[in-house]
PDB file of N, CA and C in Angstrom:
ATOM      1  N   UNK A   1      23.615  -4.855  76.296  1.00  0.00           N
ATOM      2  CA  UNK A   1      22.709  -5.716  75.585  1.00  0.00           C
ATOM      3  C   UNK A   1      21.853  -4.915  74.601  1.00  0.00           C
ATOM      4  N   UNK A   2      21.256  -4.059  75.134  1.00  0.00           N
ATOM      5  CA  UNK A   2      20.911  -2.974  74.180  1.00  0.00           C
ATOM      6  C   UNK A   2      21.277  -2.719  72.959  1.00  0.00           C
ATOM      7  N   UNK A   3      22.758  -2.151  73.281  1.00  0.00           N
ATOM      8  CA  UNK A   3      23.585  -2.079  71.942  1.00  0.00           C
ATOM      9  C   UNK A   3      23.479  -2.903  70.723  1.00  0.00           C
ATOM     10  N   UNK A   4      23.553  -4.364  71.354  1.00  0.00           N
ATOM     11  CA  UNK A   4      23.622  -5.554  70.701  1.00  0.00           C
ATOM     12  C   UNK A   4      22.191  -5.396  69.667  1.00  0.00           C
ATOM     13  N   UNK A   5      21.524  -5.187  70.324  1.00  0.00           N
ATOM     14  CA  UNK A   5      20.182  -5.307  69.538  1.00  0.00           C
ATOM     15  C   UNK A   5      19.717  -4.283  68.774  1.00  0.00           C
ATOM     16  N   UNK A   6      20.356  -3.012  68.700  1.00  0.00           N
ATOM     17  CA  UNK A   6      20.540  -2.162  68.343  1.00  0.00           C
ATOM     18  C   UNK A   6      21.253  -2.410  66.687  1.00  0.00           C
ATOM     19  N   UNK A   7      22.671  -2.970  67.256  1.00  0.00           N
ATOM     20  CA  UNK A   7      23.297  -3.324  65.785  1.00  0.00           C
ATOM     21  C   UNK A   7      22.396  -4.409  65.026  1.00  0.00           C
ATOM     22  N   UNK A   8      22.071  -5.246  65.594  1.00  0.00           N
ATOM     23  CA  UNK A   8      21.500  -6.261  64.910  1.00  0.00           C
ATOM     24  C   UNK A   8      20.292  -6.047  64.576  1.00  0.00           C
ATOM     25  N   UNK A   9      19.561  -4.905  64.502  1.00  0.00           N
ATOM     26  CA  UNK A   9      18.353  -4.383  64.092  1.00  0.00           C
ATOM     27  C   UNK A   9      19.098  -3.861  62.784  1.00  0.00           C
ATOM     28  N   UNK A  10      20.626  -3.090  62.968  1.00  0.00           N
ATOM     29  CA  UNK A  10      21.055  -1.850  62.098  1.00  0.00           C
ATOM     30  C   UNK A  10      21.081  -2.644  60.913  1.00  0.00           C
ATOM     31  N   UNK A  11      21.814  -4.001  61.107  1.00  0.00           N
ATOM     32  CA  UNK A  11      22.475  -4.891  60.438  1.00  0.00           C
ATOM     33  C   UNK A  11      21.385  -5.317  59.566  1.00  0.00           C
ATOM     34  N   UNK A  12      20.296  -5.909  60.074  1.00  0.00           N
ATOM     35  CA  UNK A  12      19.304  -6.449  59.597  1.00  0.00           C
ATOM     36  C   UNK A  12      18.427  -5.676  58.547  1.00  0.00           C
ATOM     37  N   UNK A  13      18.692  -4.039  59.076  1.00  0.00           N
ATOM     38  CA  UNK A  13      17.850  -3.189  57.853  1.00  0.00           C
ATOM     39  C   UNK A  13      18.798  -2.958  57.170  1.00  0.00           C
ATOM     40  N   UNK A  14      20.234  -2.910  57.333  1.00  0.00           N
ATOM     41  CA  UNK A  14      20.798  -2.420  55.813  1.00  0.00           C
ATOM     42  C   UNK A  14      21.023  -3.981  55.345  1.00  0.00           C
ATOM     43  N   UNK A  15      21.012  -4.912  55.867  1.00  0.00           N
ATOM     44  CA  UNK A  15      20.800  -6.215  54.580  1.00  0.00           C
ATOM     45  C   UNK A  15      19.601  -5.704  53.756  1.00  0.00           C
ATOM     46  N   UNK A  16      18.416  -5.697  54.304  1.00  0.00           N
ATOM     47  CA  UNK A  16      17.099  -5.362  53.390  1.00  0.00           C
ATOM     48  C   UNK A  16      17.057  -4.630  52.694  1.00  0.00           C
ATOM     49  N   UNK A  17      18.384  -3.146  53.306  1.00  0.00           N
ATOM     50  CA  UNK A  17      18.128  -2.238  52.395  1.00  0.00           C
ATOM     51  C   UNK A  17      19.411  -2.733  51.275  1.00  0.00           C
ATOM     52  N   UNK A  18      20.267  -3.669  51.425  1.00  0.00           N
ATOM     53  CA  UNK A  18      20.838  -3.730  49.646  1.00  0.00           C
ATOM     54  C   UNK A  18      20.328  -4.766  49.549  1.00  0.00           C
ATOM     55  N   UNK A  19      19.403  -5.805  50.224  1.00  0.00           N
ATOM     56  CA  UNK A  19      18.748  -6.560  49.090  1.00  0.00           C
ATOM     57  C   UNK A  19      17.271  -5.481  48.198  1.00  0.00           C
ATOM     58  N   UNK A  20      16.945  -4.867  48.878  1.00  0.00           N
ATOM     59  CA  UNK A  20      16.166  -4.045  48.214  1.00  0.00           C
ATOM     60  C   UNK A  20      16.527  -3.498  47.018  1.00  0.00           C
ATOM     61  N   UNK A  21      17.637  -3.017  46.878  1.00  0.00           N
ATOM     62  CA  UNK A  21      18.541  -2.164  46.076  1.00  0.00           C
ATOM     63  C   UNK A  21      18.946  -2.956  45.017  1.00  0.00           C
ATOM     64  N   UNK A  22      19.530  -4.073  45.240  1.00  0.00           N
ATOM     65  CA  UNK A  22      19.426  -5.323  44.339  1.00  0.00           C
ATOM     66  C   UNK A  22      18.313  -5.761  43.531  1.00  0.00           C
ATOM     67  N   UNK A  23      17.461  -5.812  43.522  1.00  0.00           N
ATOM     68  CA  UNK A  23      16.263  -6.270  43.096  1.00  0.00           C
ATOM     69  C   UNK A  23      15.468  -4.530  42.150  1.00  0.00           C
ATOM     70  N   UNK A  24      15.962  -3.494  42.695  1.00  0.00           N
ATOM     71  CA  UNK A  24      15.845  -2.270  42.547  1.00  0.00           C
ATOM     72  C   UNK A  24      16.806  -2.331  40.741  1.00  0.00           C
ATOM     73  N   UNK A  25      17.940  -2.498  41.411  1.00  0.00           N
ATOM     74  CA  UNK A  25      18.925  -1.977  40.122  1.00  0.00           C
ATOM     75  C   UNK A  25      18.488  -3.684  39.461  1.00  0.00           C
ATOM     76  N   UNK A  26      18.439  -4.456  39.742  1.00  0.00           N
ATOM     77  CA  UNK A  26      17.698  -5.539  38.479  1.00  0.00           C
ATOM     78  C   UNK A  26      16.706  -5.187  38.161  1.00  0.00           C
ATOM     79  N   UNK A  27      15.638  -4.895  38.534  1.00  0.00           N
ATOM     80  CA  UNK A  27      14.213  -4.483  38.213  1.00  0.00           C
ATOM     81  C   UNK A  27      14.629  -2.809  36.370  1.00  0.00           C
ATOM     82  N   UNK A  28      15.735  -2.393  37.589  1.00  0.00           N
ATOM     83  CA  UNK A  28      15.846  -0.640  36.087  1.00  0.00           C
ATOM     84  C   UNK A  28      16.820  -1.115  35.659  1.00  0.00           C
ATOM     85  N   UNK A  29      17.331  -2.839  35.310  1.00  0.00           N
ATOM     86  CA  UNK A  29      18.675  -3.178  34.109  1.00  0.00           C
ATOM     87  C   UNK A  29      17.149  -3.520  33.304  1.00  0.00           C
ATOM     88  N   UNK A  30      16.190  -4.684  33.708  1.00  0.00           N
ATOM     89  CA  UNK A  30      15.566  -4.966  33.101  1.00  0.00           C
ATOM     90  C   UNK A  30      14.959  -4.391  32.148  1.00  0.00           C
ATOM     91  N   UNK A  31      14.174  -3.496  33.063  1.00  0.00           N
ATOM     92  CA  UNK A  31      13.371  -2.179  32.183  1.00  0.00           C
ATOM     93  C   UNK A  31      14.251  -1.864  31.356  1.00  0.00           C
ATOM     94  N   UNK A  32      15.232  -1.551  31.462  1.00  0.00           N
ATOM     95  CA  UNK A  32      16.648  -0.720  30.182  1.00  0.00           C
ATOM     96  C   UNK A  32      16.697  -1.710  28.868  1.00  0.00           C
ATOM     97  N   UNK A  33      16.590  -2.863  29.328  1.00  0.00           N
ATOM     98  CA  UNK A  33      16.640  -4.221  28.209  1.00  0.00           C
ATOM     99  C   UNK A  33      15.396  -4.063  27.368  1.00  0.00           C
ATOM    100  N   UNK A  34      14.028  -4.117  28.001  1.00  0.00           N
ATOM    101  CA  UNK A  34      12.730  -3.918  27.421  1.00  0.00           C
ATOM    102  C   UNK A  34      12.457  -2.697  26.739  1.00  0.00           C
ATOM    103  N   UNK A  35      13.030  -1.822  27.428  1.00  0.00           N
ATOM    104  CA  UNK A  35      13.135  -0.564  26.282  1.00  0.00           C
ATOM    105  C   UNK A  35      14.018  -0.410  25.391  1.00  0.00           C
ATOM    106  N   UNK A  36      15.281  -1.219  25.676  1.00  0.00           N
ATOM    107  CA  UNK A  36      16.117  -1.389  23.882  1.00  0.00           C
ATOM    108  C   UNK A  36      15.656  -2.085  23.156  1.00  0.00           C
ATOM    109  N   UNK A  37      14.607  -3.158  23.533  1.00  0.00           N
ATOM    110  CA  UNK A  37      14.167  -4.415  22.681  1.00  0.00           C
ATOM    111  C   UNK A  37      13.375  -3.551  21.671  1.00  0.00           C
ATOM    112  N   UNK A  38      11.974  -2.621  22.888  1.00  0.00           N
ATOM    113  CA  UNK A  38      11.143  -2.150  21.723  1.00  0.00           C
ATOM    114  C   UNK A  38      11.186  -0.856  20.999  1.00  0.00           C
ATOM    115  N   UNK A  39      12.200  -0.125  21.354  1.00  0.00           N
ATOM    116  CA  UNK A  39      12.771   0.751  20.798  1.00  0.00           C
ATOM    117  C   UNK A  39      13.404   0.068  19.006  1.00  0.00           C
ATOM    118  N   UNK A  40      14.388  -0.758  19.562  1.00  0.00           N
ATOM    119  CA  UNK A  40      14.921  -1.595  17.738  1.00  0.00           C
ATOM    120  C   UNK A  40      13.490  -2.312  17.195  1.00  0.00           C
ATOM    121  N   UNK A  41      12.015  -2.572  17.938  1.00  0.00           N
ATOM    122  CA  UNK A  41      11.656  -3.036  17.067  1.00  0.00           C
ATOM    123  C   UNK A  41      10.111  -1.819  16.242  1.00  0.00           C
ATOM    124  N   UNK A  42      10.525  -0.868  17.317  1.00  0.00           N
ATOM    125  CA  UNK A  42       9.737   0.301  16.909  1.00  0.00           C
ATOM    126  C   UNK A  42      11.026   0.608  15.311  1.00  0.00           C
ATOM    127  N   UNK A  43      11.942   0.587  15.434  1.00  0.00           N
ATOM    128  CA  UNK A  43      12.770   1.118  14.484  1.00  0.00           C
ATOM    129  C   UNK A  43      12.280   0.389  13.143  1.00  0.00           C
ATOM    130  N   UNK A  44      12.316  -0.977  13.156  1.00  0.00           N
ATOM    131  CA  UNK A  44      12.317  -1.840  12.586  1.00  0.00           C
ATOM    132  C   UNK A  44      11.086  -2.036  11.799  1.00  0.00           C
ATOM    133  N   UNK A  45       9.713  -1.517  12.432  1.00  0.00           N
ATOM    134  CA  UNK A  45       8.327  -1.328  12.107  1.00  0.00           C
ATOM    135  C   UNK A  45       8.453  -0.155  11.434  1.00  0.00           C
ATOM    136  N   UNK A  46       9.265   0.652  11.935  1.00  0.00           N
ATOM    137  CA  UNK A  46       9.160   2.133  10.828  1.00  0.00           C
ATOM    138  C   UNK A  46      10.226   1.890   9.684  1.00  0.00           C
ATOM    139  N   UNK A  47      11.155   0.910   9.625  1.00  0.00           N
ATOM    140  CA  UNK A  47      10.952   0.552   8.438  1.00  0.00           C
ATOM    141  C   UNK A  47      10.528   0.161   7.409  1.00  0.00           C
ATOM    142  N   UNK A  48       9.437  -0.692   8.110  1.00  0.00           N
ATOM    143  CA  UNK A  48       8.661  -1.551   7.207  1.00  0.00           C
ATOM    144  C   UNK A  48       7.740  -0.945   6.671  1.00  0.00           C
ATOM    145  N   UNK A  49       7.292   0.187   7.739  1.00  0.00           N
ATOM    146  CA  UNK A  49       6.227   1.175   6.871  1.00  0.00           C
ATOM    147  C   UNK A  49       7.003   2.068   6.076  1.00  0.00           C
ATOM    148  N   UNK A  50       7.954   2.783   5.876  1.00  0.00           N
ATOM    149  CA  UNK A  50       8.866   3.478   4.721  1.00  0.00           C
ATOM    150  C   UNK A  50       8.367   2.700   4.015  1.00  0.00           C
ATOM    151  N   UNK A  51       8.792   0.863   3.626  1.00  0.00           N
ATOM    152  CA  UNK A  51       9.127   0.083   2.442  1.00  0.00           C
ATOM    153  C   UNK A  51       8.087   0.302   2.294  1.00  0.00           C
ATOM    154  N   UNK A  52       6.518  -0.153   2.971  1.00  0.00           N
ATOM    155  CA  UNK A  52       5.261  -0.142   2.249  1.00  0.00           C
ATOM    156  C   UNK A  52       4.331   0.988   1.464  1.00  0.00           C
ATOM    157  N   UNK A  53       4.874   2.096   2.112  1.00  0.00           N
ATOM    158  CA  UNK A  53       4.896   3.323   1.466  1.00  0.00           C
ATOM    159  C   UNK A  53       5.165   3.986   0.660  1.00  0.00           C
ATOM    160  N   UNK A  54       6.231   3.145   0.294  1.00  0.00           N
ATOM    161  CA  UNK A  54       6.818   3.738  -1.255  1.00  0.00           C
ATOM    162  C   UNK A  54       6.443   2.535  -2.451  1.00  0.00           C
ATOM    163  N   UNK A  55       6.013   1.050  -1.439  1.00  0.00           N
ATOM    164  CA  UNK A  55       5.522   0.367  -2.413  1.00  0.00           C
ATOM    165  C   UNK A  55       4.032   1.044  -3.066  1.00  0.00           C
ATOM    166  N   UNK A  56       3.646   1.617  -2.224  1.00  0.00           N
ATOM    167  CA  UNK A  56       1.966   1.978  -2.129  1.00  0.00           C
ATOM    168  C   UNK A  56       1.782   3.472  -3.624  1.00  0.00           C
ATOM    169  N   UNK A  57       2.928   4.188  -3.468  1.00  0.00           N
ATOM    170  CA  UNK A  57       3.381   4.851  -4.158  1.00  0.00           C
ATOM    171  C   UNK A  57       3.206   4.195  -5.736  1.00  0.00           C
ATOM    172  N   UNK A  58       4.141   3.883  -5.708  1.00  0.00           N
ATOM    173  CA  UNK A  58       4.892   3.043  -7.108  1.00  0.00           C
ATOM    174  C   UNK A  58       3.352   2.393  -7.241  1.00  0.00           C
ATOM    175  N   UNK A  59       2.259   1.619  -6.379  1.00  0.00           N
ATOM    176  CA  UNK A  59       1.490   1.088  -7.183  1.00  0.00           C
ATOM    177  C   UNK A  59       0.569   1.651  -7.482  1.00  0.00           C
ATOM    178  N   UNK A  60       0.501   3.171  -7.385  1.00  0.00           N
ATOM    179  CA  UNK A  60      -0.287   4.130  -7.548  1.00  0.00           C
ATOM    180  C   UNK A  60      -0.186   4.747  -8.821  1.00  0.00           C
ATOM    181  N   UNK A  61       1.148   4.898  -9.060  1.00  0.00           N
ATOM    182  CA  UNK A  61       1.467   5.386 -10.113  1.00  0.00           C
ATOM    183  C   UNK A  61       1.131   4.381 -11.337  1.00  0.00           C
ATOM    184  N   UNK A  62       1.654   2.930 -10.731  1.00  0.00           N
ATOM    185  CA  UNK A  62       1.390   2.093 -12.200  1.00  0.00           C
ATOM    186  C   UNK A  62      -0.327   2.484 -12.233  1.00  0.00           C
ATOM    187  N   UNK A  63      -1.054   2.112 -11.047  1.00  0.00           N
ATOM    188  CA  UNK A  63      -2.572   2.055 -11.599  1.00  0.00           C
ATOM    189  C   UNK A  63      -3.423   3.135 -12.424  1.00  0.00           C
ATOM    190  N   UNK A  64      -2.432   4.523 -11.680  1.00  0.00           N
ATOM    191  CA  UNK A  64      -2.804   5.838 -12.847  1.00  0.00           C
ATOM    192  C   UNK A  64      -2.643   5.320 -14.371  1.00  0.00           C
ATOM    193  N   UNK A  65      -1.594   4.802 -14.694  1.00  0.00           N
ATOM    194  CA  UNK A  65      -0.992   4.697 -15.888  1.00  0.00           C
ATOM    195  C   UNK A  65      -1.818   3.457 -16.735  1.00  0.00           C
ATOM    196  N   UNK A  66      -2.120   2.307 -16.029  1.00  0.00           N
ATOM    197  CA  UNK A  66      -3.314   1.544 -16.176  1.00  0.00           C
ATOM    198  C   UNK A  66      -4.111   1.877 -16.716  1.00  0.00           C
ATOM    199  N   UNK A  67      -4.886   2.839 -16.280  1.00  0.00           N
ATOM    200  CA  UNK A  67      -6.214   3.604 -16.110  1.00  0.00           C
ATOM    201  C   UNK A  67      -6.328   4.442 -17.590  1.00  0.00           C
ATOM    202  N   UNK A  68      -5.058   5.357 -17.454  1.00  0.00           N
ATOM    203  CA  UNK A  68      -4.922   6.048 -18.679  1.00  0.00           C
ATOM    204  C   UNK A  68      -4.963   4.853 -19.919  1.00  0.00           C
ATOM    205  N   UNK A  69      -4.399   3.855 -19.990  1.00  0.00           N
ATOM    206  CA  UNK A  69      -4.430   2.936 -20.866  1.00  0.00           C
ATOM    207  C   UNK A  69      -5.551   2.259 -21.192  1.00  0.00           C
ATOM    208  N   UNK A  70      -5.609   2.290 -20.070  1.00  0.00           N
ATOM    209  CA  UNK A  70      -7.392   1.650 -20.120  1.00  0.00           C
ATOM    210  C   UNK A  70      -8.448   2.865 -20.891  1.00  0.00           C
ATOM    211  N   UNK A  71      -8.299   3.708 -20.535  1.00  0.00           N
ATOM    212  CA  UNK A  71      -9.106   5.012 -20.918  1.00  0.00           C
ATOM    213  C   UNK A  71      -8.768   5.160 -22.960  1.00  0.00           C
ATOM    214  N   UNK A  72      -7.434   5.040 -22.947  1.00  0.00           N
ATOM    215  CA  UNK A  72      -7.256   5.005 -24.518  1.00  0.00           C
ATOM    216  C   UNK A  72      -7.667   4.474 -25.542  1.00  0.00           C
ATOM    217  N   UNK A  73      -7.659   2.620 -24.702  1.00  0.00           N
ATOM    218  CA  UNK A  73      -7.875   1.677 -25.370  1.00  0.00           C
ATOM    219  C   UNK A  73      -9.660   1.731 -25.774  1.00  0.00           C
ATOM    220  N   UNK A  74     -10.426   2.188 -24.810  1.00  0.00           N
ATOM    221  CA  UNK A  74     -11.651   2.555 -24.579  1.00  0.00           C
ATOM    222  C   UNK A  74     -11.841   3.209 -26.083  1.00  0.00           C
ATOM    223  N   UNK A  75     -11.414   4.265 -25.958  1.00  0.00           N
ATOM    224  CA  UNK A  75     -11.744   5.308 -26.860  1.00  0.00           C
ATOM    225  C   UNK A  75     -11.419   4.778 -28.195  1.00  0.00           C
ATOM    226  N   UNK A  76     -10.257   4.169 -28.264  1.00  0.00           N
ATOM    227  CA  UNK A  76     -10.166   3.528 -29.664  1.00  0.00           C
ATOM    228  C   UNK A  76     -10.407   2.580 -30.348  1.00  0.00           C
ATOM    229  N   UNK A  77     -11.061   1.862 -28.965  1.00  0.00           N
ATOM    230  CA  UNK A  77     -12.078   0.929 -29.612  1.00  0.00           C
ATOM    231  C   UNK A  77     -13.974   1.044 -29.979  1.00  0.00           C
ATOM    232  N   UNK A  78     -13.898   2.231 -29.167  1.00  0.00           N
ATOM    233  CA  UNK A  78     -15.103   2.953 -29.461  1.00  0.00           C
ATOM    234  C   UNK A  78     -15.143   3.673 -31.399  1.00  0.00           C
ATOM    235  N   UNK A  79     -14.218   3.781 -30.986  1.00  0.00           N
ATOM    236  CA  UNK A  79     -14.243   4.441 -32.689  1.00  0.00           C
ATOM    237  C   UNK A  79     -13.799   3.767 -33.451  1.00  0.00           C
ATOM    238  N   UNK A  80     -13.457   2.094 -33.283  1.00  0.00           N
ATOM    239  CA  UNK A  80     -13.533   1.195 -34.606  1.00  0.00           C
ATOM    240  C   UNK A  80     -15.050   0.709 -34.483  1.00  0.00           C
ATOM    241  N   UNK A  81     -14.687   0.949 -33.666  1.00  0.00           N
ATOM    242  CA  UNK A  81     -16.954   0.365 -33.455  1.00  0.00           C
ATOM    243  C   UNK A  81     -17.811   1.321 -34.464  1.00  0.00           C
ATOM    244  N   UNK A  82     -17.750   2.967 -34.128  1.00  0.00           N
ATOM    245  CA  UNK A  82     -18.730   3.574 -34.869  1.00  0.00           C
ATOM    246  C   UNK A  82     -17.763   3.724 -35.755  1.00  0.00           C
ATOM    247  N   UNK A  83     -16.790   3.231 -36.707  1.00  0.00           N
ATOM    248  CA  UNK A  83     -15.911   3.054 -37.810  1.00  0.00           C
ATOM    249  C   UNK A  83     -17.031   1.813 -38.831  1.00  0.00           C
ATOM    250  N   UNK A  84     -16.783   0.885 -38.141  1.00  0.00           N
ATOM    251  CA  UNK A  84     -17.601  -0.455 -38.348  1.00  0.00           C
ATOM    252  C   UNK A  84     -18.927  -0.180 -38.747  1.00  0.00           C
ATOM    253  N   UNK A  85     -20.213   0.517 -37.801  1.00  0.00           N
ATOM    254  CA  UNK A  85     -20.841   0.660 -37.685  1.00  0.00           C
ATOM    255  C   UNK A  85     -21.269   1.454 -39.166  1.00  0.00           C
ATOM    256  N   UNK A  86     -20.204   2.878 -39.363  1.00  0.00           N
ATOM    257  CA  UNK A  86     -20.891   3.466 -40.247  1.00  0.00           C
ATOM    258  C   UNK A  86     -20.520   2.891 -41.930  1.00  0.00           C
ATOM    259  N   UNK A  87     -19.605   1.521 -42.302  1.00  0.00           N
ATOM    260  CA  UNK A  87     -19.577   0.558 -42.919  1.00  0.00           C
ATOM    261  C   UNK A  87     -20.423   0.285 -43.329  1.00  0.00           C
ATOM    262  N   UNK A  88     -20.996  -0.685 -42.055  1.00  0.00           N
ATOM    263  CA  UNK A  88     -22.503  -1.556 -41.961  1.00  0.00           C
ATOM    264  C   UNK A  88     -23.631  -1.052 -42.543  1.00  0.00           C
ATOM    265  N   UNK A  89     -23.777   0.452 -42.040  1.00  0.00           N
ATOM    266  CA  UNK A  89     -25.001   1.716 -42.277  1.00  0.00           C
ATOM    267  C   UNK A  89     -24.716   1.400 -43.874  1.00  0.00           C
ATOM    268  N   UNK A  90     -23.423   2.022 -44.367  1.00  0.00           N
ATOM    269  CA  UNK A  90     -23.438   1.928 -45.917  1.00  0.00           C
ATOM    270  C   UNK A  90     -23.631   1.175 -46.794  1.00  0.00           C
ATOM    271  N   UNK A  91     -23.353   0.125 -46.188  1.00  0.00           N
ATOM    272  CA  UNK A  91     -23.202  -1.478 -47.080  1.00  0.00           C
ATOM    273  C   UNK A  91     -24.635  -1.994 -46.725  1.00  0.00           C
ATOM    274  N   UNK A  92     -25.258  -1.410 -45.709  1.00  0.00           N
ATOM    275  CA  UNK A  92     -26.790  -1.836 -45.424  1.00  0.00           C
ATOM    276  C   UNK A  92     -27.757  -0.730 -46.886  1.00  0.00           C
ATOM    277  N   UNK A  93     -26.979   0.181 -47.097  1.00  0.00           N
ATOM    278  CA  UNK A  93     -27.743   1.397 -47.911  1.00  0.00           C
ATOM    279  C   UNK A  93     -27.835   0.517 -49.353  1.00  0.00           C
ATOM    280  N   UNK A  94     -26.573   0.261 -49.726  1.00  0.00           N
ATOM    281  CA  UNK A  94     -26.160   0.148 -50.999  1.00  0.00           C
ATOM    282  C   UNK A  94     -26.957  -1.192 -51.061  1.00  0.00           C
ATOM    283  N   UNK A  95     -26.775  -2.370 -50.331  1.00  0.00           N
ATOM    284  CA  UNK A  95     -27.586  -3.264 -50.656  1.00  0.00           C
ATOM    285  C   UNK A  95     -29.464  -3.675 -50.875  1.00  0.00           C
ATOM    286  N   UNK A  96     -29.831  -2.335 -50.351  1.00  0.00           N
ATOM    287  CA  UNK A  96     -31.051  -1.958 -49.900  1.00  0.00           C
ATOM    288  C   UNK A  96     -31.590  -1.168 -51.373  1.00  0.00           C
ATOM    289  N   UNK A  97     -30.768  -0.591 -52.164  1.00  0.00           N
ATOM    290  CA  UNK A  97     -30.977  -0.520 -53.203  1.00  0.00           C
ATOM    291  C   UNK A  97     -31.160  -1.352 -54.426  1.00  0.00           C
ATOM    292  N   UNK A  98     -32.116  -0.400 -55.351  1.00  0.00           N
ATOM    293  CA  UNK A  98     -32.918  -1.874 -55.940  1.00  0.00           C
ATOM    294  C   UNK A  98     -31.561  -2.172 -57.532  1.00  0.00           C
ATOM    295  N   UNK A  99     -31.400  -1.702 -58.144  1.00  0.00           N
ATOM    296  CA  UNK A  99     -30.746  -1.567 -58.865  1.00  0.00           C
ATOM    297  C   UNK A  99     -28.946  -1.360 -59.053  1.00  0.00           C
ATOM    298  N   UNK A 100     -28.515  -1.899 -59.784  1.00  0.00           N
ATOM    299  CA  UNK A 100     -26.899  -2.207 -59.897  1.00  0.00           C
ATOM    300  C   UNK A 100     -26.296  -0.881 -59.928  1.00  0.00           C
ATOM    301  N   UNK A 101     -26.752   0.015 -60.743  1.00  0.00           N
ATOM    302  CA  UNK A 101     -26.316   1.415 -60.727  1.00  0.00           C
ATOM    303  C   UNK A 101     -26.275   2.236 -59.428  1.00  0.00           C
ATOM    304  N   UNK A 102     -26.988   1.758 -58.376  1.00  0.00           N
ATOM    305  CA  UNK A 102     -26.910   2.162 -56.961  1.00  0.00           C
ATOM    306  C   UNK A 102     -26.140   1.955 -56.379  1.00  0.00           C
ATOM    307  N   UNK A 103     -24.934   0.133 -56.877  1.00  0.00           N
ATOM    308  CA  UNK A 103     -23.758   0.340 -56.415  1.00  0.00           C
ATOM    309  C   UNK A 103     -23.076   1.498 -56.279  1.00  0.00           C
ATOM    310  N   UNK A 104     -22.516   1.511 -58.037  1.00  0.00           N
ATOM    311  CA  UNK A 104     -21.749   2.115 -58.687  1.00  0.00           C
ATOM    312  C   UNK A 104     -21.956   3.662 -57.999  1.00  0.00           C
ATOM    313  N   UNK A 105     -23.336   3.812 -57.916  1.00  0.00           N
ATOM    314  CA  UNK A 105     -23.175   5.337 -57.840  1.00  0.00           C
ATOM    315  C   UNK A 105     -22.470   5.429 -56.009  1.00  0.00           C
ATOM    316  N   UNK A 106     -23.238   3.806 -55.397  1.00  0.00           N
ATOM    317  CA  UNK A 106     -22.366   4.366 -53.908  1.00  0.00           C
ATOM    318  C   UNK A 106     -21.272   4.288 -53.506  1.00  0.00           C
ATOM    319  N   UNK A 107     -20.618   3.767 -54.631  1.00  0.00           N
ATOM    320  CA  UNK A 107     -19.128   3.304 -54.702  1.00  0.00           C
ATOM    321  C   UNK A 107     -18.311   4.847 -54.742  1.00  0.00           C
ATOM    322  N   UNK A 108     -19.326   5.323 -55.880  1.00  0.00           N
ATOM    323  CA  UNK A 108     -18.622   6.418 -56.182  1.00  0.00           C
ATOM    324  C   UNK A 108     -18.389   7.455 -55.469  1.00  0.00           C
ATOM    325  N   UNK A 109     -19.896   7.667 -54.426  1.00  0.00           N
ATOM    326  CA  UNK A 109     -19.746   8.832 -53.199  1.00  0.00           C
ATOM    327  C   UNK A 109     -18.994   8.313 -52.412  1.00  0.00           C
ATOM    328  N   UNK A 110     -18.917   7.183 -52.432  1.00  0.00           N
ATOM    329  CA  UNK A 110     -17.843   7.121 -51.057  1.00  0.00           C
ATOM    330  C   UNK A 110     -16.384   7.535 -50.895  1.00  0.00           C
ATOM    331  N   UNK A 111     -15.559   7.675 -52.374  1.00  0.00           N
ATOM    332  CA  UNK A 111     -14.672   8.443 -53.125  1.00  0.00           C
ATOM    333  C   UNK A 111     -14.763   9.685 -52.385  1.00  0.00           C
TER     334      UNK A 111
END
């Protein structure tokens, strides 16, 4: 009788021990699944940062180039301004003069 209870103890722990084992090797398929998932989507994120990175690039470069344009346009409109300006100064001179010959003569320096 002994015996009997003996096996049926034996019996009873190695059921537990492959249902254990079962639930064991499902538990590390699972995990294996969850780590291919975020592994492709770690991949997938470091793609996306490459793409944004080289977008970030490229819009760096246009905004340098912007900038420089911007900087040109600056300057050359600064100097139709004091272009204009020193016009104005002259045409303010010449008219400020009392006499017609003050044209002529500022006509002439300006030659």
């Amino acid at each position: 009788m002994m015996a009997r209870k003996v096996s049926v103890d034996a019996g009873r722990e190695a059921e537990e021990m492959r249902r254990r084992n079962t639930e064991l090797e499902r538990a590390v398929a699972e995990a294996a699944a969850r780590e291919e998932r975020l592994r492709r989507e770690l991949e997938a994120a470091l793609a996306r940062l490459a793409v944004a990175e080289e977008a970030e690039e490229r819009l760096c470069v246009q905004l340098g180039e912007l900038e420089a344009e911007a900087v040109a346009q600056a300057v050359e409109y600064q100097e139709h301004v004091r272009a204009l300006s020193e016009r104005l100064a002259f045409a303010d001179c010449v008219l400020s003069r009392p006499s017609s010959s003050g044209i002529a003569a500022g006509v002439a320096g300006r030659d």
